[in-house]
Protein backbone atom coordinates (compact mmCIF):
# COMPACT_ATOMS: atom_id res chain seq x y z
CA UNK A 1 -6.38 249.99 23.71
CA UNK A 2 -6.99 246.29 23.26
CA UNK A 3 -10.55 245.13 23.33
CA UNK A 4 -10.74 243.61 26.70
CA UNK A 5 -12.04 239.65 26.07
CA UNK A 6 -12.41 238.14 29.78
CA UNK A 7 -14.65 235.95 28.09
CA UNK A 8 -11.52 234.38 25.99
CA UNK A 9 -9.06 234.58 28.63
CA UNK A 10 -9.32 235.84 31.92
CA UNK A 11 -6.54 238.10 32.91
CA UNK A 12 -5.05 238.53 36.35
CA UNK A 13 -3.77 242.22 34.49
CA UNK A 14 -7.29 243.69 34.46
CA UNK A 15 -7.40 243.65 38.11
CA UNK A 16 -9.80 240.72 38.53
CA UNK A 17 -9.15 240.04 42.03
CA UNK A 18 -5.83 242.18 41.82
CA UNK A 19 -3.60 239.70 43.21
CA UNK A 20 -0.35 239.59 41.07
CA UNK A 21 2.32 236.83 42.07
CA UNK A 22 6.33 237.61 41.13
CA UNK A 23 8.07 235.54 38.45
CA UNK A 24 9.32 232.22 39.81
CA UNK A 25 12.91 232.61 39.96
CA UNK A 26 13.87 228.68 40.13
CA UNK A 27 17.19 227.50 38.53
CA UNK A 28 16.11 224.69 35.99
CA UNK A 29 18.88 222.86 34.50
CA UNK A 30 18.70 221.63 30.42
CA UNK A 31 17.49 218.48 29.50
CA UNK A 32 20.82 217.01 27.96
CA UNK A 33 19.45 213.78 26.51
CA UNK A 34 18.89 213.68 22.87
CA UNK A 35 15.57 211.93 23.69
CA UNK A 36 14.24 215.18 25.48
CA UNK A 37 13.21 216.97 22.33
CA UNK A 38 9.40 215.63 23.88
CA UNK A 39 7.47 216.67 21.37
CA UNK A 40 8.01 216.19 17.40
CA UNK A 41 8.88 219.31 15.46
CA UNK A 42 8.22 220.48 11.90
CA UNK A 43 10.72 222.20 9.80
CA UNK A 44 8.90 225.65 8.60
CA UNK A 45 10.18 227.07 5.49
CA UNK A 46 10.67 230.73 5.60
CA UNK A 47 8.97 233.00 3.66
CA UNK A 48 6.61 236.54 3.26
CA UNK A 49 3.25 236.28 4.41
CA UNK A 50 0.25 238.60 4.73
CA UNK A 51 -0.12 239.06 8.26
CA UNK A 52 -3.36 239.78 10.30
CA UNK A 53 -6.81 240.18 9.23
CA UNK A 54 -9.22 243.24 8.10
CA UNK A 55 -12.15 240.35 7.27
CA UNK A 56 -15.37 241.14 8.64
CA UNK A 57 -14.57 238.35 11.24
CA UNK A 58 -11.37 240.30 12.60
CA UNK A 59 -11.68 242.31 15.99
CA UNK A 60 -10.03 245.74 14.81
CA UNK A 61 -9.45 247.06 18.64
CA UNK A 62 -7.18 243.60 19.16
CA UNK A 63 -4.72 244.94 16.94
CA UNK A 64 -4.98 242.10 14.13
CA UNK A 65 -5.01 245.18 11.30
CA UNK A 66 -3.27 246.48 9.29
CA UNK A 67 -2.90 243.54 7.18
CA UNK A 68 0.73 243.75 6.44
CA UNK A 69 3.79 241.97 4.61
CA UNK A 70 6.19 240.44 6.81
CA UNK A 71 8.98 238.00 6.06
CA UNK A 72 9.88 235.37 8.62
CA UNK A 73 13.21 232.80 8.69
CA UNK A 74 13.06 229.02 8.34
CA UNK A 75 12.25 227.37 12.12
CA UNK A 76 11.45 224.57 13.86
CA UNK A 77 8.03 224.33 15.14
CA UNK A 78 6.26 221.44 17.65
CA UNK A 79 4.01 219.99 15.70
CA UNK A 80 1.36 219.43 18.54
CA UNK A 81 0.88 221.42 22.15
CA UNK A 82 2.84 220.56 25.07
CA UNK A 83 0.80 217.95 26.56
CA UNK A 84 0.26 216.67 30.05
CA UNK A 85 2.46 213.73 29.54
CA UNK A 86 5.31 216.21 27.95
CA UNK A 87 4.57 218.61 31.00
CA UNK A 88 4.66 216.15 33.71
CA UNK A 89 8.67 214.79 32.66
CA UNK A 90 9.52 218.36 32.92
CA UNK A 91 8.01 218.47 36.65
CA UNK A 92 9.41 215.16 37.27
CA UNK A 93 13.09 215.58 36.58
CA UNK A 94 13.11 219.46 37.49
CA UNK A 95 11.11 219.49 40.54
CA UNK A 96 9.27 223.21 39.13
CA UNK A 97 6.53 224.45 40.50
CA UNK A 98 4.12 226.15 38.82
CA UNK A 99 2.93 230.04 38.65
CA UNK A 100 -0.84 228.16 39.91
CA UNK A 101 0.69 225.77 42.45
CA UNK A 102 2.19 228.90 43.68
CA UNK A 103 -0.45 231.44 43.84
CA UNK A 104 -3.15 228.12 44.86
CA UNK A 105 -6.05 228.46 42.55
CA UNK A 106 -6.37 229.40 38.86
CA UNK A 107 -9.69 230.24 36.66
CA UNK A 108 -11.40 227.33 35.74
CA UNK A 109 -14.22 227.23 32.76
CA UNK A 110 -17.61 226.60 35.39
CA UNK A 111 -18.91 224.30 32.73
CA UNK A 112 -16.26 222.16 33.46
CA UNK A 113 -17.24 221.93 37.35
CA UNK A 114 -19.65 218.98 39.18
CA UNK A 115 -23.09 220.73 39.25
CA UNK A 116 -22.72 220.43 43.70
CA UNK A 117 -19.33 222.52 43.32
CA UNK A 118 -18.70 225.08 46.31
CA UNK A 119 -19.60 228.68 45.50
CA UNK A 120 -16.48 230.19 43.89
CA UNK A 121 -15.98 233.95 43.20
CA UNK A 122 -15.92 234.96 39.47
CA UNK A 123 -14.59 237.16 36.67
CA UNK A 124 -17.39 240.49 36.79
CA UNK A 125 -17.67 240.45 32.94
CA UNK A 126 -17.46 236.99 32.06
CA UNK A 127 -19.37 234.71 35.18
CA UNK A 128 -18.11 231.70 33.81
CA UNK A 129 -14.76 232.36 34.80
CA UNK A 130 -14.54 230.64 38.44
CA UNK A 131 -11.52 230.97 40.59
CA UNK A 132 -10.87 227.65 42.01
CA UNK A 133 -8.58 227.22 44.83
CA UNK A 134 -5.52 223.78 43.70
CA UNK A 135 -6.54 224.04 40.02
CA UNK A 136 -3.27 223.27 38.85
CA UNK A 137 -2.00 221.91 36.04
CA UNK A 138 -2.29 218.43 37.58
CA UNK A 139 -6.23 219.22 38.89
CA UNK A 140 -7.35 221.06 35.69
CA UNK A 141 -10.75 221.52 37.26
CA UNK A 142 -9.76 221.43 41.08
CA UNK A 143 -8.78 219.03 43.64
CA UNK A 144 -11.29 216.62 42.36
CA UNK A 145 -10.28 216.03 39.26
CA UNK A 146 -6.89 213.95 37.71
CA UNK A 147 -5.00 213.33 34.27
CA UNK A 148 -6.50 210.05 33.91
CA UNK A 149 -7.32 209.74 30.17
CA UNK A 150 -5.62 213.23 29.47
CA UNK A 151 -2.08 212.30 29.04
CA UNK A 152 -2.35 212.76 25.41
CA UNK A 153 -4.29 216.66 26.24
CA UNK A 154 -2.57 219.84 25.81
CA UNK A 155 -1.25 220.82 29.67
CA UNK A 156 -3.38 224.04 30.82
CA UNK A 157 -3.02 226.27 33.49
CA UNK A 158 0.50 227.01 32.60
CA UNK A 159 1.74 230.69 32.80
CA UNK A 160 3.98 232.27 30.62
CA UNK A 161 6.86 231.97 32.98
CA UNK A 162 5.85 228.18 33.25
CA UNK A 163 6.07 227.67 29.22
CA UNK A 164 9.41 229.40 28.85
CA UNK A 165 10.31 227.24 31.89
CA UNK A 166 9.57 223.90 30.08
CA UNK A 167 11.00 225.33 26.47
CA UNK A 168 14.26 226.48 28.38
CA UNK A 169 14.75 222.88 29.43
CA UNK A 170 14.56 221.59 26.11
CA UNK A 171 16.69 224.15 24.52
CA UNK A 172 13.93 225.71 22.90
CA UNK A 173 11.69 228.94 22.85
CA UNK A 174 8.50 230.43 22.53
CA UNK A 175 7.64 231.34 18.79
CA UNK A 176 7.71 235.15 17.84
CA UNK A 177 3.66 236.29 17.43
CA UNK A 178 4.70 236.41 13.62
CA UNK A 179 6.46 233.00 13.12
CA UNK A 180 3.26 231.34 14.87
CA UNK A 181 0.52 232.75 12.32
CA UNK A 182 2.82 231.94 9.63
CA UNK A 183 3.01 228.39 10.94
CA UNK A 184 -0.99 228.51 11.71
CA UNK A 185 -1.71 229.24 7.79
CA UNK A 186 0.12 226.37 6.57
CA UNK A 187 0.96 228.25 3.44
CA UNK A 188 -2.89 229.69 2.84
CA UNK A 189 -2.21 233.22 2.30
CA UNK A 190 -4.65 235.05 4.00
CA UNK A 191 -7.44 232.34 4.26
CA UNK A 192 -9.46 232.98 7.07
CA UNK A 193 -8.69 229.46 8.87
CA UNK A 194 -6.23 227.19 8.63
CA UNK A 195 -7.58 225.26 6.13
CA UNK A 196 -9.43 227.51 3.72
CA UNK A 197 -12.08 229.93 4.39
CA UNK A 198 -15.07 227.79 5.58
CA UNK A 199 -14.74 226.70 8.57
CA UNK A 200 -16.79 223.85 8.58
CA UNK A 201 -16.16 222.50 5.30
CA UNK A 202 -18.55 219.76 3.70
CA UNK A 203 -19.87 219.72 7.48
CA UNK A 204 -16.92 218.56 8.86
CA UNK A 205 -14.96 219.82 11.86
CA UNK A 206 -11.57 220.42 12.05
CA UNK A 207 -11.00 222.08 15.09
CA UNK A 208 -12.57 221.95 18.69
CA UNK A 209 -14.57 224.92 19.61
CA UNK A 210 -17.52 225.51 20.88
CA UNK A 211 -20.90 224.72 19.19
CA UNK A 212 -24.46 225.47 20.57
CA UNK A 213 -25.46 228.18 22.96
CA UNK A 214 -22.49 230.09 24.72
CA UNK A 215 -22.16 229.18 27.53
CA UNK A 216 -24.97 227.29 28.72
CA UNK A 217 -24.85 224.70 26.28
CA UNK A 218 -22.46 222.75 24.10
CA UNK A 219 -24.28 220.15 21.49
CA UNK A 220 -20.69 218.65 20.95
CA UNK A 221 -21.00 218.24 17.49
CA UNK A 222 -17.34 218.32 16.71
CA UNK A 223 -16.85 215.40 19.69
CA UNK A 224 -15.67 217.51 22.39
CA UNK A 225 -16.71 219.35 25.55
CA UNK A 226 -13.24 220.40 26.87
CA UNK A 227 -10.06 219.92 25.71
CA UNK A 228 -8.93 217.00 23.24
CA UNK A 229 -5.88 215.08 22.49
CA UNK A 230 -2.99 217.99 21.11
CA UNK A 231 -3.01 215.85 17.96
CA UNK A 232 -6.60 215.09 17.51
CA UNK A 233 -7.57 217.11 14.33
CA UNK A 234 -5.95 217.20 10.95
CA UNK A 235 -2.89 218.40 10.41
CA UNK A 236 -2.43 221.61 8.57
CA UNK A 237 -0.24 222.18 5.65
CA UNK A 238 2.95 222.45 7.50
CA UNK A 239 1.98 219.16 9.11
CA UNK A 240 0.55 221.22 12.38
CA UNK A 241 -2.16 220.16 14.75
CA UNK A 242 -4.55 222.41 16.11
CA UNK A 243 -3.11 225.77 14.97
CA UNK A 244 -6.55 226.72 16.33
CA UNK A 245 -9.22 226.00 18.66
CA UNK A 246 -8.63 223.33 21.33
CA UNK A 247 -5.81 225.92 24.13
CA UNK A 248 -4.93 229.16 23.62
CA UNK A 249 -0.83 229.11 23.08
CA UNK A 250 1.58 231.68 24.15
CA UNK A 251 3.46 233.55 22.34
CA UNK A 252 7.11 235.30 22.60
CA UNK A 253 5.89 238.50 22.18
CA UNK A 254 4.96 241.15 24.33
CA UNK A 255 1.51 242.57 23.01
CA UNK A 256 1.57 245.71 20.89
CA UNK A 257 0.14 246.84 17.56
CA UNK A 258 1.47 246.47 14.21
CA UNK A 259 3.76 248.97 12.54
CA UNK A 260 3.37 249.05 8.79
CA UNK A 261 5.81 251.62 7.76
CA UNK A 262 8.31 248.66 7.60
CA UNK A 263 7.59 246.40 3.95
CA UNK A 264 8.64 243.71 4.58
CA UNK A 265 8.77 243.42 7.92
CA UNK A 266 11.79 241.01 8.66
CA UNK A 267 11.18 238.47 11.95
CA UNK A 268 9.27 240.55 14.05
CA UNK A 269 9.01 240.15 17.53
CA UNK A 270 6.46 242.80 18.97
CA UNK A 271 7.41 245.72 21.59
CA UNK A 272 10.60 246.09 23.43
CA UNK A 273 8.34 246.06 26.82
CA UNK A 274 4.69 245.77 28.27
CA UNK A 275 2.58 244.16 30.61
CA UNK A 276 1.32 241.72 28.15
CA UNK A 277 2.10 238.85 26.22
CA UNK A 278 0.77 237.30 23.04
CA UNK A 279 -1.73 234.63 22.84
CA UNK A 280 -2.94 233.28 19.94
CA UNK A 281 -5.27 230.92 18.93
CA UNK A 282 -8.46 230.51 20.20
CA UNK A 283 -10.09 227.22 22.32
CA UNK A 284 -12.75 225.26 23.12
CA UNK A 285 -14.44 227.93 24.69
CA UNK A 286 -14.66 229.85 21.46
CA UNK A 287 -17.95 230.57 19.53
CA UNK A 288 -19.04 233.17 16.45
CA UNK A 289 -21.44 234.49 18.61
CA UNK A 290 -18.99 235.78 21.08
CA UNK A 291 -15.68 235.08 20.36
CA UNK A 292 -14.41 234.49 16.69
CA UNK A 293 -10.79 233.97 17.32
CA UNK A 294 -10.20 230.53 16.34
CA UNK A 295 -7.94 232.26 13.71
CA UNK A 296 -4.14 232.20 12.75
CA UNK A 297 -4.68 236.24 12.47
CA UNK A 298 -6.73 236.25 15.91
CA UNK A 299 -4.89 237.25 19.17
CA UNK A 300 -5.41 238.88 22.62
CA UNK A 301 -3.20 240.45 25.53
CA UNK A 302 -2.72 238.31 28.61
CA UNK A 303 -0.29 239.16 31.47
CA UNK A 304 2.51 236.48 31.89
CA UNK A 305 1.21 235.42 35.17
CA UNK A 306 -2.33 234.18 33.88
CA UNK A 307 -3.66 231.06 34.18
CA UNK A 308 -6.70 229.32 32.95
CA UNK A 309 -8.05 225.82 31.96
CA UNK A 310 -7.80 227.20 28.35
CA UNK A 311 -4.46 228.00 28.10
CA UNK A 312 -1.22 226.14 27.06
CA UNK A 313 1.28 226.71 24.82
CA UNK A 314 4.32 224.88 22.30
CA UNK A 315 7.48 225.69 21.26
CA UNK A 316 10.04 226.34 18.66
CA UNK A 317 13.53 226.59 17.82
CA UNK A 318 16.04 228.38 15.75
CA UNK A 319 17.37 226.98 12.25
C-alpha cells in the first residue's frame, strides 16, 4: 500500500469526511481558435531515462522504486501551470463548474486563513487541513478571499475531472506519470532535483516550498508564503517552470507501482484501473522534515475528485 501523506494532499479517498461527489458529466465544446493554446508549450525530445528514486530522500512505500529504464516519445509540454487567468477563459466561454463549486467547500491550508476564521472541521492526521465551505477555485481560501494579484498563480482547487476538463478544451491532455518526470529532470539523469542535487545551491532558491517550522511557521526565505506566479522560478533545462514545489500537478495516470520486468519500458501510462490518480510534484506546503517530495521522482495517490489549495495541474500534447 501507498504511504498515506494527508499532510501533502488531503484525499477525499481515505474517507476524510466520506463524502464522494460523481464525475461532472457537462458537454464542453473545443476551443477552435488558434489563439486558445493559453499557455506556451515546450517541445520535449524523447528519450530513455532512469525513472524514480532509491536515494535516501525517496519514500519507498509511495512506489517511487525500483529505479528503472523507461523510454518516452517526443511531446509537447506547457511550460508553466495552468494559471488563474488561463482557468478563468475556460470558465468564461464554457460556463463549467467545478468538482468544488459543486460539492461547496474544498480543504484549504489553515495557515492561509484570517486568524478570527470560523471553526472548521479538519483532516484527523494532518489538522492543518481545514474544510472550508465556497473555497473554490475563484475563493482559494473561502468566500473572503479573490484573484486580485493572482492572475499570474497556478489555479488550485481543481479536480482531476476539472483539469482534463480545461485540457479537453484546448485539444490537449494530461501528461502520462512517466512523460512528466522526464520533463521535471530537464535532461539530469537521476539528479535528485531539477537542477542538480543540492537543492539550495550557493544559497539560492529555486523553487517555493516551505522553510522554517512545519506548520507553525514559515521564515519565507525563498519569498513566498503560498503560492507564486506559475513562472516565477528558473526555468529548467527543457525550458520548464516549477517542475517542483509551488502546486502539486496531476497526472494521467492512475496510481500503481512500477513493473521492472519490462527494459525499456516504452511510454508508460500506469494501471489499466484504480481509485487513484497521479500527482506529482510537491508545493509550498512541502518541507524535509515532513514531506520531501519536491522531486521529479516524488509522487502520491489522490482520488480524482480531490481538491485542495495545493493542487493544480498543466498539460501536454501529442507530437
Amino acid at each position: 500500500m501507498a504511504e498515506k501523506c494527508p499532510c501533502c494532499v488531503p484525499n477525499l479517498d481515505e474517507g476524510v469526511f466520506d463524502q464522494i461527489i460523481s464525475p461532472s458529466q457537462q458537454v464542453i465544446n473545443r476551443s477552435s481558435s488558434s489563439e486558445d493554446s493559453r499557455t506556451q508549450m515546450a517541445l520535449i525530445s524523447g528519450g530513455v531515462f532512469r525513472m524514480g528514486s532509491e536515494d535516501p530522500m525517496s519514500y519507498a512505500a509511495d512506489g517511487e522504486g525500483p529505479v528503472r529504464s523507461v523510454s518516452v516519445s517526443e511531446f509537447l509540454l506547457d511550460t508553466y501551470t495552468v494559471t488563474n487567468g488561463d482557468f478563468m477563459s475556460f470558465i468564461d466561454t464554457t460556463g463549467y463548474i467545478t468538482t468544488a463549486e459543486q460539492r461547496d467547500w474544498s480543504f484549504v491550508f489553515a495557515g492561509l486563513l484570517p486568524d478570527d476564521f470560523e471553526p472548521t472541521r479538519g483532516v484527523a492526521d494532518a489538522p492543518w487541513w481545514r474544510q472550508v465551505f465556497k473555497a473554490t477555485w475563484q475563493h482559494p481560501e473561502g468566500p473572503h478571499s479573490t484573484l486580485r494579484d493572482r492572475m499570474e498563480h497556478p489555479v488550485v482547487h481543481v479536480s482531476w475531472f476539472d483539469a482534463v476538463a480545461y485540457a479537453s478544451w484546448l485539444g490537449k491532455e494530461l501528461p502520462s506519470e512517466a512523460s512528466w518526470e522526464y520533463a521535471a529532470r530537464g535532461g539530469l539523469d537521476g539528479a535528485l532535483f531539477p537542477w542538480g542535487d543540492e537543492l539550495n545551491p550557493d544559497g539560492k532558491y529555486l523553487s517555493n516550498t516551505w522553510q522554517g517550522v512545519f506548520p507553525t511557521r514559515n521564515t519565507e526565505d525563498d519569498g513566498w508564503y503560498g503560492t507564486c506566479p506559475s513562472d516565477h522560478f528558473p526555468k529548467n533545462g527543457y525550458g520548464l517552470h516549477n517542475m517542483t514545489g509551488n502546486v502539486w500537478e496531476w497526472c494521467a495516470d492512475w496510481f500503481g507501482f512500477a513493473d521492472s520486468s519490462l527494459s525499456p519500458a516504452v511510454d508508460p501510462t500506469g494501471p489499466a484501473t484504480g481509485n487513484l490518480r497521479v500527482q506529482k510534484g510537491g508545493s509550498f506546503l512541502c518541507h524535509a522534515s515532513y514531506c520531501a517530495r519536491y522531486r521529479p521522482a516524488a509522487r502520491v495517490g489522490v482520488s480524482p475528485d480531490s481538491t485542495a489549495s495545493n493542487v493544480g495541474f498543466r498539460c501536454s500534447k501529442q507530437v
